[in-house]
Protein backbone atom coordinates (compact mmCIF):
# COMPACT_ATOMS: atom_id res chain seq x y z
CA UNK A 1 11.66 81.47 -42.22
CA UNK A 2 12.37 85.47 -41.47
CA UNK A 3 9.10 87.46 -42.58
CA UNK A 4 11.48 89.58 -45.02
CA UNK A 5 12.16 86.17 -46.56
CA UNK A 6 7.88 85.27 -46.71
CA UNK A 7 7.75 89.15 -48.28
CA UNK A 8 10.29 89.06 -50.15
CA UNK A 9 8.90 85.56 -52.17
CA UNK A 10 5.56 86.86 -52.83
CA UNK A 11 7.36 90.12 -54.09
CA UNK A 12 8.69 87.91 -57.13
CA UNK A 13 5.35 87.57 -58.74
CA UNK A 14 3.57 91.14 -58.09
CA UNK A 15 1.24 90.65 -61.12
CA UNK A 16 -0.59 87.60 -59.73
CA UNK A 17 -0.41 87.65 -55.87
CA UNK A 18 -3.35 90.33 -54.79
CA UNK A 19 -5.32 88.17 -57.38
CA UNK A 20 -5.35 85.11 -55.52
CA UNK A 21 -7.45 83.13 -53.13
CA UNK A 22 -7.35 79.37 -52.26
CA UNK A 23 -9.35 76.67 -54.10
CA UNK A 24 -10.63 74.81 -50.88
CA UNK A 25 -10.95 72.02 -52.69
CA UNK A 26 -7.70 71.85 -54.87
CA UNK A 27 -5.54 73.68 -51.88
CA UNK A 28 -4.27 75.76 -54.15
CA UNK A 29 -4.24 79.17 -55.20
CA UNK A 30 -6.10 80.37 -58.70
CA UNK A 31 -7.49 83.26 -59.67
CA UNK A 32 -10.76 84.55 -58.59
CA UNK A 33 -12.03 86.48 -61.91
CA UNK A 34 -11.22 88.45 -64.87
CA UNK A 35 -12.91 91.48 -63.84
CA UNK A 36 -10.56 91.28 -61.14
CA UNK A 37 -7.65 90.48 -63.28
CA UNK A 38 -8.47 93.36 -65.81
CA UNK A 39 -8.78 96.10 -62.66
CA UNK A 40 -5.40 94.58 -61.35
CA UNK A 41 -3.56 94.50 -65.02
CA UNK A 42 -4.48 98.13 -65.58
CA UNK A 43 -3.42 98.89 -62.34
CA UNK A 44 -0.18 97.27 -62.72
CA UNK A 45 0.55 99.43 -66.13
CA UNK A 46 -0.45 102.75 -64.22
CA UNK A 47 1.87 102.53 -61.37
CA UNK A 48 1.85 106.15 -61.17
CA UNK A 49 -1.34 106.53 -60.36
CA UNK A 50 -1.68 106.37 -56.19
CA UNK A 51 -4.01 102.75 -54.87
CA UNK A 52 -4.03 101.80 -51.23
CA UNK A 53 -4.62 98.28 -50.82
CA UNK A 54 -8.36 98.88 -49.15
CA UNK A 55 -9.09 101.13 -52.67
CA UNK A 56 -9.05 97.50 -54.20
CA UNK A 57 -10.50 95.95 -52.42
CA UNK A 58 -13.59 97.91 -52.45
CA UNK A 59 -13.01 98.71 -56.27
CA UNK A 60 -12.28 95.09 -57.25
CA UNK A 61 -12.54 92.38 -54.78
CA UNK A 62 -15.53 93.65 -52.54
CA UNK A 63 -18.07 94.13 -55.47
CA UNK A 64 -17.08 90.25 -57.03
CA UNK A 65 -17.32 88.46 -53.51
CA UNK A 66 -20.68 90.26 -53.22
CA UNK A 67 -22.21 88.51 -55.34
CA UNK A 68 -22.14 85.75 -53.92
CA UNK A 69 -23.95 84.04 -51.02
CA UNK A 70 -23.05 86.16 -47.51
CA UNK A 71 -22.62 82.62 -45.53
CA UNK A 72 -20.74 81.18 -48.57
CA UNK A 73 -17.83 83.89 -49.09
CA UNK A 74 -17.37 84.01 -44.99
CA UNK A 75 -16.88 79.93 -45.09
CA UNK A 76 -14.47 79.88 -48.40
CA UNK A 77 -12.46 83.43 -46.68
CA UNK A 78 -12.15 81.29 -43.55
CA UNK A 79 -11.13 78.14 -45.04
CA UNK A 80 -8.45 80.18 -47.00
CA UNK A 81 -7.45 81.56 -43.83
CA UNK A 82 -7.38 78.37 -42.16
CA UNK A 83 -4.96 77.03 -44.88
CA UNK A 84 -2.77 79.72 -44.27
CA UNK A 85 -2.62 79.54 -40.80
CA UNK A 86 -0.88 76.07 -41.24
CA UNK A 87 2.47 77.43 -42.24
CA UNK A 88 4.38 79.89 -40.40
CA UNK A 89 5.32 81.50 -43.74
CA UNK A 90 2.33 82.40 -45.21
CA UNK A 91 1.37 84.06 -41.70
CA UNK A 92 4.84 86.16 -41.92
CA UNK A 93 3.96 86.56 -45.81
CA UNK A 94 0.38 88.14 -44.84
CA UNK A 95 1.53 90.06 -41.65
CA UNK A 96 4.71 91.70 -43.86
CA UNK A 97 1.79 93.55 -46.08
CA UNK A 98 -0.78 94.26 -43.03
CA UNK A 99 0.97 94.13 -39.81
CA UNK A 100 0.48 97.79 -38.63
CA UNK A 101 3.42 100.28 -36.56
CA UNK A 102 3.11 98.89 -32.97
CA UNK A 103 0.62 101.36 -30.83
CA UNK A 104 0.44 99.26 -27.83
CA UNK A 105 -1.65 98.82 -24.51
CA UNK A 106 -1.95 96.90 -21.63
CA UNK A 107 -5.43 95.92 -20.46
CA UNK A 108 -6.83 93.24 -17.86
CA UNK A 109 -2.90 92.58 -17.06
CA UNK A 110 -2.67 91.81 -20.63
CA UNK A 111 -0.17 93.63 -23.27
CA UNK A 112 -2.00 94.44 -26.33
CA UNK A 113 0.33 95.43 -29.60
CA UNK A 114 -2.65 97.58 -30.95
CA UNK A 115 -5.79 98.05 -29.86
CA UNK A 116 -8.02 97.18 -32.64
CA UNK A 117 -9.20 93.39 -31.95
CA UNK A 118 -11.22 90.90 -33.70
CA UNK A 119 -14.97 90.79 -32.68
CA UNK A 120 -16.39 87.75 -31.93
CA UNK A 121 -18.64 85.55 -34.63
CA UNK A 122 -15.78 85.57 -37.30
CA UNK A 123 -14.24 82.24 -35.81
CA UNK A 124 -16.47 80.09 -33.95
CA UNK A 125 -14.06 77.00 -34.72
CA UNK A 126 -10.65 78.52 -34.11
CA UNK A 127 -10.20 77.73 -37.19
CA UNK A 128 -7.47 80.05 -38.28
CA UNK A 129 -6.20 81.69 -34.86
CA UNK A 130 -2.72 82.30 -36.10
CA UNK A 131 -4.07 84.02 -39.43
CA UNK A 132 -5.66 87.12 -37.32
CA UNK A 133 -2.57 88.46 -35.68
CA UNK A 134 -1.38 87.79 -39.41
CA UNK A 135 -3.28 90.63 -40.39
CA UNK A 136 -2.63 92.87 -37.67
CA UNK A 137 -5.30 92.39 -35.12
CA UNK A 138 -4.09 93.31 -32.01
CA UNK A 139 -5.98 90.52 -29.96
CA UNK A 140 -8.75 88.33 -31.21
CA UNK A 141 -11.89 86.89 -29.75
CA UNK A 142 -13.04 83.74 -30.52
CA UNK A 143 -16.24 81.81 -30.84
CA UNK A 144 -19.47 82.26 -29.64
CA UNK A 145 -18.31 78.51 -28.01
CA UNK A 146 -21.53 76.89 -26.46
CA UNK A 147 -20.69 73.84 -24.47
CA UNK A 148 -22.78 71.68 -26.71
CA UNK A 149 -22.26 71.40 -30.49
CA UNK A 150 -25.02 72.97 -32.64
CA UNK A 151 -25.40 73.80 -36.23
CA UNK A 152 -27.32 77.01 -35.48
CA UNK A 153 -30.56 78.49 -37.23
CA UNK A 154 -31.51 77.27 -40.48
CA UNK A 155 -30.22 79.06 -43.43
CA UNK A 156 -30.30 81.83 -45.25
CA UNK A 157 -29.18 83.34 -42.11
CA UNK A 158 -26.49 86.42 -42.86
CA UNK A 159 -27.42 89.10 -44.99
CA UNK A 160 -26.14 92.26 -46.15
CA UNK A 161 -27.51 96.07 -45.85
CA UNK A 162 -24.85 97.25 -48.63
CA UNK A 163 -26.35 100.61 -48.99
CA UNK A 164 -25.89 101.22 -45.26
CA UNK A 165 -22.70 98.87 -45.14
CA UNK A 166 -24.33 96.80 -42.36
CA UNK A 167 -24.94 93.14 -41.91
CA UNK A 168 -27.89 91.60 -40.74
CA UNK A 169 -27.08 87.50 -38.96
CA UNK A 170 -28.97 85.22 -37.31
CA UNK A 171 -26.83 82.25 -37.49
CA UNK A 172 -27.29 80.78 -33.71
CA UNK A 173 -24.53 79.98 -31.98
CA UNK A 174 -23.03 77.69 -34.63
CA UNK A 175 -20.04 76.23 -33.38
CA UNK A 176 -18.58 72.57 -32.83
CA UNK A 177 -18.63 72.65 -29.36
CA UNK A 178 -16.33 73.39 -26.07
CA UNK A 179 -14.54 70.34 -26.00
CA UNK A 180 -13.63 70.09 -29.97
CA UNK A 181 -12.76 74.02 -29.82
CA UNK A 182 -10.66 73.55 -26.59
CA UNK A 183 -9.08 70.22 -28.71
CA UNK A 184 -8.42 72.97 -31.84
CA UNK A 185 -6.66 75.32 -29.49
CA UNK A 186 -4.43 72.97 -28.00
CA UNK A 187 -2.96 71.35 -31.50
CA UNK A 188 -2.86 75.04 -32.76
CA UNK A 189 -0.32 75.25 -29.39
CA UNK A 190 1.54 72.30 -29.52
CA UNK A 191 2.44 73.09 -32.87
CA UNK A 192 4.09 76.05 -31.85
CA UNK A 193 1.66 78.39 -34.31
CA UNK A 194 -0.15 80.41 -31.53
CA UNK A 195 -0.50 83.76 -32.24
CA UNK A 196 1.68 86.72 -30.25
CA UNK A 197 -1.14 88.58 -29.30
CA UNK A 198 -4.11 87.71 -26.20
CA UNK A 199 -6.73 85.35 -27.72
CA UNK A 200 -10.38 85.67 -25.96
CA UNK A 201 -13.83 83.27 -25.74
CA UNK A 202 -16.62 84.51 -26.63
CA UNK A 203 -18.95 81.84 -24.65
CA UNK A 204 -22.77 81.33 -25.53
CA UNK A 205 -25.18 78.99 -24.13
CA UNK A 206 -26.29 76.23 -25.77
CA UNK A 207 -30.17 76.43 -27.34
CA UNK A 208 -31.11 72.64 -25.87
CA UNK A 209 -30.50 73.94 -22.04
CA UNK A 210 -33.18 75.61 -20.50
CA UNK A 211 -32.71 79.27 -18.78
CA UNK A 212 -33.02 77.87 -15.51
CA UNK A 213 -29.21 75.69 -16.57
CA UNK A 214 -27.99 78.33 -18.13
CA UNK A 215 -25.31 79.29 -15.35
CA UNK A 216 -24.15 75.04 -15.21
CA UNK A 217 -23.77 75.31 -19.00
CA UNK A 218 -21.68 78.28 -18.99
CA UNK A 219 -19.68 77.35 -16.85
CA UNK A 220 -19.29 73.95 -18.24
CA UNK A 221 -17.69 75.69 -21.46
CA UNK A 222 -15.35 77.91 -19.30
CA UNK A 223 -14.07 75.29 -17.27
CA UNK A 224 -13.11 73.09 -20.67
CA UNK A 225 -11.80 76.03 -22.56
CA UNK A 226 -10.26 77.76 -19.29
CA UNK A 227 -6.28 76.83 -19.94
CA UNK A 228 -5.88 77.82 -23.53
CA UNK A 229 -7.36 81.35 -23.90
CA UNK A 230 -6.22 84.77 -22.16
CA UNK A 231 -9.64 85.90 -21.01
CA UNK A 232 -13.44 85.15 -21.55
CA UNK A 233 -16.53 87.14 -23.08
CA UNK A 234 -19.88 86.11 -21.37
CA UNK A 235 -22.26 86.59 -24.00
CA UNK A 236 -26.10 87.01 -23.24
CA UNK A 237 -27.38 89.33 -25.43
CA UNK A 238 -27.02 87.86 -28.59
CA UNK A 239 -30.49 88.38 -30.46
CA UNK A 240 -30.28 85.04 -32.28
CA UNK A 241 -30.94 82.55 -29.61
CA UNK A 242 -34.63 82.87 -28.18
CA UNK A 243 -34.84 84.07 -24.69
CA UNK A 244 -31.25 84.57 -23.69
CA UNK A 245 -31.02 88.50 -23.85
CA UNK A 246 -33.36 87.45 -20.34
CA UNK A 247 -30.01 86.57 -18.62
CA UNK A 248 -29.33 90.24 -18.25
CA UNK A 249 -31.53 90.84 -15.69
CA UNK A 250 -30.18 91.14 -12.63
CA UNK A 251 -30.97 88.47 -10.97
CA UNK A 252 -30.48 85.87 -13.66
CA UNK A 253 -26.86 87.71 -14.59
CA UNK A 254 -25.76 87.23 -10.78
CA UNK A 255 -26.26 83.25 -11.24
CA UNK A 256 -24.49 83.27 -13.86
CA UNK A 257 -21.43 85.34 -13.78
CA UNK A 258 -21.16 83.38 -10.07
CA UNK A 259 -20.80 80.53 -11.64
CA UNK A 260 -18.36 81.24 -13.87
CA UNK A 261 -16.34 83.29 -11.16
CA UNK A 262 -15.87 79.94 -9.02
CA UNK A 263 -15.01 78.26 -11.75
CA UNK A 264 -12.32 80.74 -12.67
CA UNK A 265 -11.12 80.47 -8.70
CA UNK A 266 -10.93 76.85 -8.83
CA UNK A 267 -8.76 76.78 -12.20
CA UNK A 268 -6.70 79.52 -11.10
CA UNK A 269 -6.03 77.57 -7.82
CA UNK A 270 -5.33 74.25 -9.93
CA UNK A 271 -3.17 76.03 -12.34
CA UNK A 272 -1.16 77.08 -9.44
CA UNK A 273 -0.70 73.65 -7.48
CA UNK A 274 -0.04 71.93 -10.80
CA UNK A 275 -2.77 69.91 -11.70
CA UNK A 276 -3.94 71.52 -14.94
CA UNK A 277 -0.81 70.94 -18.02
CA UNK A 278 -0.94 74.13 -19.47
CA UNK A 279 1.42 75.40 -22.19
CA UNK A 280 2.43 78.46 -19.66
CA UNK A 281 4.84 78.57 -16.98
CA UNK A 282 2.82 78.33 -13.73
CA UNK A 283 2.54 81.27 -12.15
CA UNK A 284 3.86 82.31 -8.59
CA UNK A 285 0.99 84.26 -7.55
CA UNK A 286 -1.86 82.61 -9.29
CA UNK A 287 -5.12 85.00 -10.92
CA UNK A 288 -8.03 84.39 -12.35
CA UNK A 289 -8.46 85.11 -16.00
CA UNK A 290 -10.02 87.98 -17.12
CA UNK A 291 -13.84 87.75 -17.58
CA UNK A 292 -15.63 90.44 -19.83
CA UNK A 293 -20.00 90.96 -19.69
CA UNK A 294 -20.99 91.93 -23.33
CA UNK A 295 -23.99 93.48 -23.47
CA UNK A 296 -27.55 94.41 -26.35
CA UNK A 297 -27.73 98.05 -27.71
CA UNK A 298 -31.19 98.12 -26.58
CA UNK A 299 -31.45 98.32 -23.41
CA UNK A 300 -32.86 100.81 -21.01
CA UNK A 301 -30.16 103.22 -19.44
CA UNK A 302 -31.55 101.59 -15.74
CA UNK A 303 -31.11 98.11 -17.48
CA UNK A 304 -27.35 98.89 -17.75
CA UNK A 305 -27.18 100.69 -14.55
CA UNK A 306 -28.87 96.99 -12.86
CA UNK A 307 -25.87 95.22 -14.87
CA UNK A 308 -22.75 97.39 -14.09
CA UNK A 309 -23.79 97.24 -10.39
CA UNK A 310 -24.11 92.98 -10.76
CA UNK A 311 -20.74 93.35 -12.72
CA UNK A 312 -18.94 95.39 -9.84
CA UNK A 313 -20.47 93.09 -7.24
CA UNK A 314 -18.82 89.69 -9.06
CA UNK A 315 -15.64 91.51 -10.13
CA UNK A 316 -16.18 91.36 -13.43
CA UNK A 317 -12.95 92.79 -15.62
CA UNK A 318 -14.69 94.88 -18.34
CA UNK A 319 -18.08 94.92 -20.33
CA UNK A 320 -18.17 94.77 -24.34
CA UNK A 321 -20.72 97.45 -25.66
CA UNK A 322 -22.08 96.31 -27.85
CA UNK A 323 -23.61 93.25 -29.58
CA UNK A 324 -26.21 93.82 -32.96
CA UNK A 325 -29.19 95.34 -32.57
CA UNK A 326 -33.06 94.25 -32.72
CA UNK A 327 -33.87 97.48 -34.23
CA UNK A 328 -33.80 99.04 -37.82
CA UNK A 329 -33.18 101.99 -39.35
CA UNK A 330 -36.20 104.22 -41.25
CA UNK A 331 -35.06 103.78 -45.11
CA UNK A 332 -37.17 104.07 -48.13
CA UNK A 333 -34.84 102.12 -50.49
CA UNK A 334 -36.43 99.38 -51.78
CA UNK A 335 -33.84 97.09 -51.44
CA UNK A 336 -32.47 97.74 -47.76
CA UNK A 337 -36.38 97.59 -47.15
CA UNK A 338 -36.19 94.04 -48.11
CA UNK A 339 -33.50 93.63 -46.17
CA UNK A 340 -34.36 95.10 -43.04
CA UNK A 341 -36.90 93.03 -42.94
CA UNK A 342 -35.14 89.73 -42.03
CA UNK A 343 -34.88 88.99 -38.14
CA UNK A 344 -31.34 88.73 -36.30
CA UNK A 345 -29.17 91.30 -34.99
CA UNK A 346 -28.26 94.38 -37.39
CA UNK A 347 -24.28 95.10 -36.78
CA UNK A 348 -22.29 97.80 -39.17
CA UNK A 349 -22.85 101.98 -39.48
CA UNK A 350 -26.19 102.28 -38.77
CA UNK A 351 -25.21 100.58 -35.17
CA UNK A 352 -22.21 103.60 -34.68
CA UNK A 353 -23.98 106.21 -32.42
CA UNK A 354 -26.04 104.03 -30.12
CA UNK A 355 -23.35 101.90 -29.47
CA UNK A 356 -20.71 105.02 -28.51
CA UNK A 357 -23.97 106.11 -26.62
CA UNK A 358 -24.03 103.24 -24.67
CA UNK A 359 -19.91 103.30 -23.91
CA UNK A 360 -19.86 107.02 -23.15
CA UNK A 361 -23.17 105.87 -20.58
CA UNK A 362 -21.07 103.29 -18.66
CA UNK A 363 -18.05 105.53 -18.84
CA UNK A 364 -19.06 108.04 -16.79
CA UNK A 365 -21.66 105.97 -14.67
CA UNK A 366 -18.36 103.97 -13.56
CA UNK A 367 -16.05 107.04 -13.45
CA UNK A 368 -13.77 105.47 -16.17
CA UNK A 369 -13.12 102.61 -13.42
CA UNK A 370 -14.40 99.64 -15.90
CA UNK A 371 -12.84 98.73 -18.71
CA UNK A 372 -15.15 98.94 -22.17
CA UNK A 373 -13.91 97.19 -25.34
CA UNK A 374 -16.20 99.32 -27.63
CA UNK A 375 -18.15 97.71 -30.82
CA UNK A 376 -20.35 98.36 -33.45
CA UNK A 377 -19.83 100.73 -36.50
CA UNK A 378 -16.12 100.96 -36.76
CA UNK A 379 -14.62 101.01 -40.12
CA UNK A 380 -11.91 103.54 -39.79
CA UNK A 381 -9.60 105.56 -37.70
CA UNK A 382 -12.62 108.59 -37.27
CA UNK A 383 -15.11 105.36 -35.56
CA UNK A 384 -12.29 104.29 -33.58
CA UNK A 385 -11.28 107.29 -32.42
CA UNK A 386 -14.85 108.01 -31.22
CA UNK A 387 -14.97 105.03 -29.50
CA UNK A 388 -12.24 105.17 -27.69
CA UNK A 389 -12.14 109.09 -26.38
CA UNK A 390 -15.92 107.89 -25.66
CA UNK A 391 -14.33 105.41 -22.96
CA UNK A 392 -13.14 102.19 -25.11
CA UNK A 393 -9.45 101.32 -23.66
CA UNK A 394 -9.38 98.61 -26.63
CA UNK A 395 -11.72 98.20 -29.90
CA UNK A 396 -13.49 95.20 -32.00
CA UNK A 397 -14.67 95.11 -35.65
CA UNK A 398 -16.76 92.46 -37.48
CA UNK A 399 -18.58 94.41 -40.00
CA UNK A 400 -15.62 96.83 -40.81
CA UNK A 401 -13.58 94.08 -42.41
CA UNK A 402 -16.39 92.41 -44.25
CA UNK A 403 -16.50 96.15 -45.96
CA UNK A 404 -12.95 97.32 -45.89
CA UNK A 405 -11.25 94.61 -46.27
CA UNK A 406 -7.96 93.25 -44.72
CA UNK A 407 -5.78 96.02 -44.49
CA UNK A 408 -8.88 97.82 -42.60
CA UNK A 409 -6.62 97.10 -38.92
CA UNK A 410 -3.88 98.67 -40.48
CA UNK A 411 -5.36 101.86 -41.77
CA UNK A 412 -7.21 102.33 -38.07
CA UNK A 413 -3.99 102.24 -36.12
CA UNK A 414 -2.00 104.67 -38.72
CA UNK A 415 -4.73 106.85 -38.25
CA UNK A 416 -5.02 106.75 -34.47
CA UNK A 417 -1.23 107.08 -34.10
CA UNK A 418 -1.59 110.52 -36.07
CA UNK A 419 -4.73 111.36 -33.52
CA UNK A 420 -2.74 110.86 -30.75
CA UNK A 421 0.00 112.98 -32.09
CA UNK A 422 -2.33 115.87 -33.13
CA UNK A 423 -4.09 115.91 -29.53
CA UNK A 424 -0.20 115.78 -28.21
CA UNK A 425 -0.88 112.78 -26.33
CA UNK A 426 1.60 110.26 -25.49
CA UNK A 427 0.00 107.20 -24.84
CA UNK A 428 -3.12 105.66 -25.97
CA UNK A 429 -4.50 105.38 -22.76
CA UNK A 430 -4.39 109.18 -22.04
CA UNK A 431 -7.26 109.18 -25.26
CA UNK A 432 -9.90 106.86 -23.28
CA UNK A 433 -12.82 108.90 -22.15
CA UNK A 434 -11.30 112.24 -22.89
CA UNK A 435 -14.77 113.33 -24.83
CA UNK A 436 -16.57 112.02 -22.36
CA UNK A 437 -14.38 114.18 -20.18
CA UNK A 438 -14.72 116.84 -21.47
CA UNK A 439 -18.45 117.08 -22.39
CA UNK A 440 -18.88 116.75 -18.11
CA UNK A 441 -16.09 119.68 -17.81
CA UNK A 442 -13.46 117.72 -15.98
């Protein structure tokens, strides 16, 4: 079915349609409340008056699904996604109201359609992979994917900063497992309902294995997961799993992204002679997928120096600055006090200008020679933007869509494309590093 055909269906009923959700029990739609309804209805008999789609969702939606349980709205919006993402209509249906004007990239010998991507930690089962190019993501990164299964820390274990419009998790790596995630992938591709836009790993390691396995178990996931995702991000700085933010020393980083770089050699090599029955065409000229180092807000400027230099030496493709942070903000308010309290790694505004620090640091320590998919504080075009003339090439939000809402992807490209325009730049790439740039007069 034509996505004017999806758009044009849901047009029929415009009173009841940006009032729905799914019943994941029912599979059905119903409405989610009458404070909702009542916003909506009086916003249906004042047409005159101007409402972008994120103004209700922070008006209406936002302030309902808020009060309930953080864990508990991100598993129903995710199941509801994942229901969606079964038909092929419903993805043209959402993608005809938040599929943004193409502003497209290449990166890693990938072609990007935007540059605004899908952090990792929203979908640790791939459980709704088509849904996120749905709503305009221009690439999305899966997991964190451990090789074994593990239900994470014990809950409560996501919490919200609303004041600051930050989130606070310490969820663990919970995740089904490399083998049922690389089992996911696969029916989502033989069904034909893969999305048109580069899907990435996010890989962890699993809590049971000790640091001293942590390279065998890494590289266990990669080589399971290897022929169904575009590229890879090695994660070791997550907060939430004790001890592993000590695989970014040097020495312990060089094991590991070894490891993984012979097991990318050996795949590519396989994928080449045949023996690995990939959905792809094989390639003439076979290369190695493109492996990304993401890296903690808290480290020392010599730490990251020690890591870029490990990174260069194992030809790494890129580094993702950054994951949450261990630190808090100073706040009287009694409530984000409470809050702030809770351990796990803080992610949202208050993370903004450390991690643009830390991208503008390996920017010009590199020359602009390694790619940097920037994170942490962006919920508009201004944060992207920053990020990117900083020395992003591409960008990730987690928090900024909890917040903003689904048509947050949307908004950030319109608003880059009219950046680019102002600065009378043709391309995006011509934006990446240009502060930087010109803060070192170059």
């Amino acid at each position: 079915m034509s996505r004017m055909w999806a758009s044009a269906l849901l047009q029929q009923c415009p009173k009841v349609y940006p009032l729905l959700i799914i019943n994941q029990k029912a599979k059905r739609p119903f409405l989610l409340s009458p404070r909702v309804n009542s916003i909506y209805q009086w916003r249906f008999q004042h047409s005159d008056v101007p409402m972008s789609m994120s103004w209700f969702y922070r008006r209406a939606m936002r302030p309902v699904l808020f009060e309930r349980d953080s864990e508990a709205i991100h598993n129903r919006t995710l199941e509801a996604l994942a229901w969606v993402s079964q038909s092929e209509i419903f993805c043209d249906a959402l993608a005809s109201f938040f599929e943004p004007e193409p502003l497209p990239t290449q990166l890693f010998g990938l072609a990007f359609n935007n540059p605004v991507g899908l952090a990792a930690g929203m979908d640790k089962h791939a459980a709704a992979v088509p849904a996120w190019a749905a709503l305009g993501f221009g690439f999305s990164e899966l997991g964190g994917v451990t090789w074994h299964p593990q239900a994470g820390n014990p809950a409560p274990r996501l919490f919200r900063a609303v004041a600051d419009e930050a989130l606070i998790n310490r969820m663990g790596f919970n995740n089904p497992g490399a083998e049922a995630v690389a089992a996911k992938l696969a029916g989502w591709r033989s069904r034909g309902l893969w999305p048109n836009h580069p899907v990435g790993i996010n890989l962890g390691k699993s809590k049971i294995v000790p640091l001293e396995n942590a390279a065998e178990d890494y590289a266990k996931s990669l080589q399971v997961l290897w022929p169904w995702a575009d590229f890879f991000v090695v994660n070791v700085s997550s907060p939430n799993t004790p001890n592993l933010r000590q695989l970014q020393d040097k020495h312990a980083l060089d094991e590991v992204l070894g490891a993984l770089q012979e097991i990318n050699r050996r795949a590519a090599e396989s994928k080449a002679k045949g023996d690995l029955r990939l959905p792809s065409p094989k390639p003439k000229n076979p290369s190695l997928k493109p492996l990304l180092l993401k890296i903690a807000p808290d480290l020392s400027w010599e730490a990251i120096d020690e890591i870029i230099e490990v990174i260069e030496a194992r030809r790494v493709n890129g580094i993702v600055a950054t994951n949450t942070t261990v630190a808090r903000p100073d706040r009287t308010n009694s409530e984000l006090q409470r809050v702030y309290v809770e351990s796990g790694g803080l992610s949202g505004r208050p993370l903004r200008a450390r991690s643009t620090e830390v991208i503008r640091h390996i920017y010009r320590q590199t020359k602009g020679t390694l790619p940097i998919v920037g994170v942490g504080g962006i919920f508009a075009a201004e944060d992207a933007w920053e990020k990117i003339t900083a020395g992003a090439s591409v960008i990730q939000l987690y928090t900024g869509l909890v917040y903003e809402g689904p048509s947050v992807v949307k908004e950030i490209v319109s608003g880059l494309r009219q950046r680019l325009a102002s600065a009378g730049l043709m391309h995006l790439r011509q934006a990446v590093g240009l502060a930087a740039e010109q803060a070192d007069g170059r």
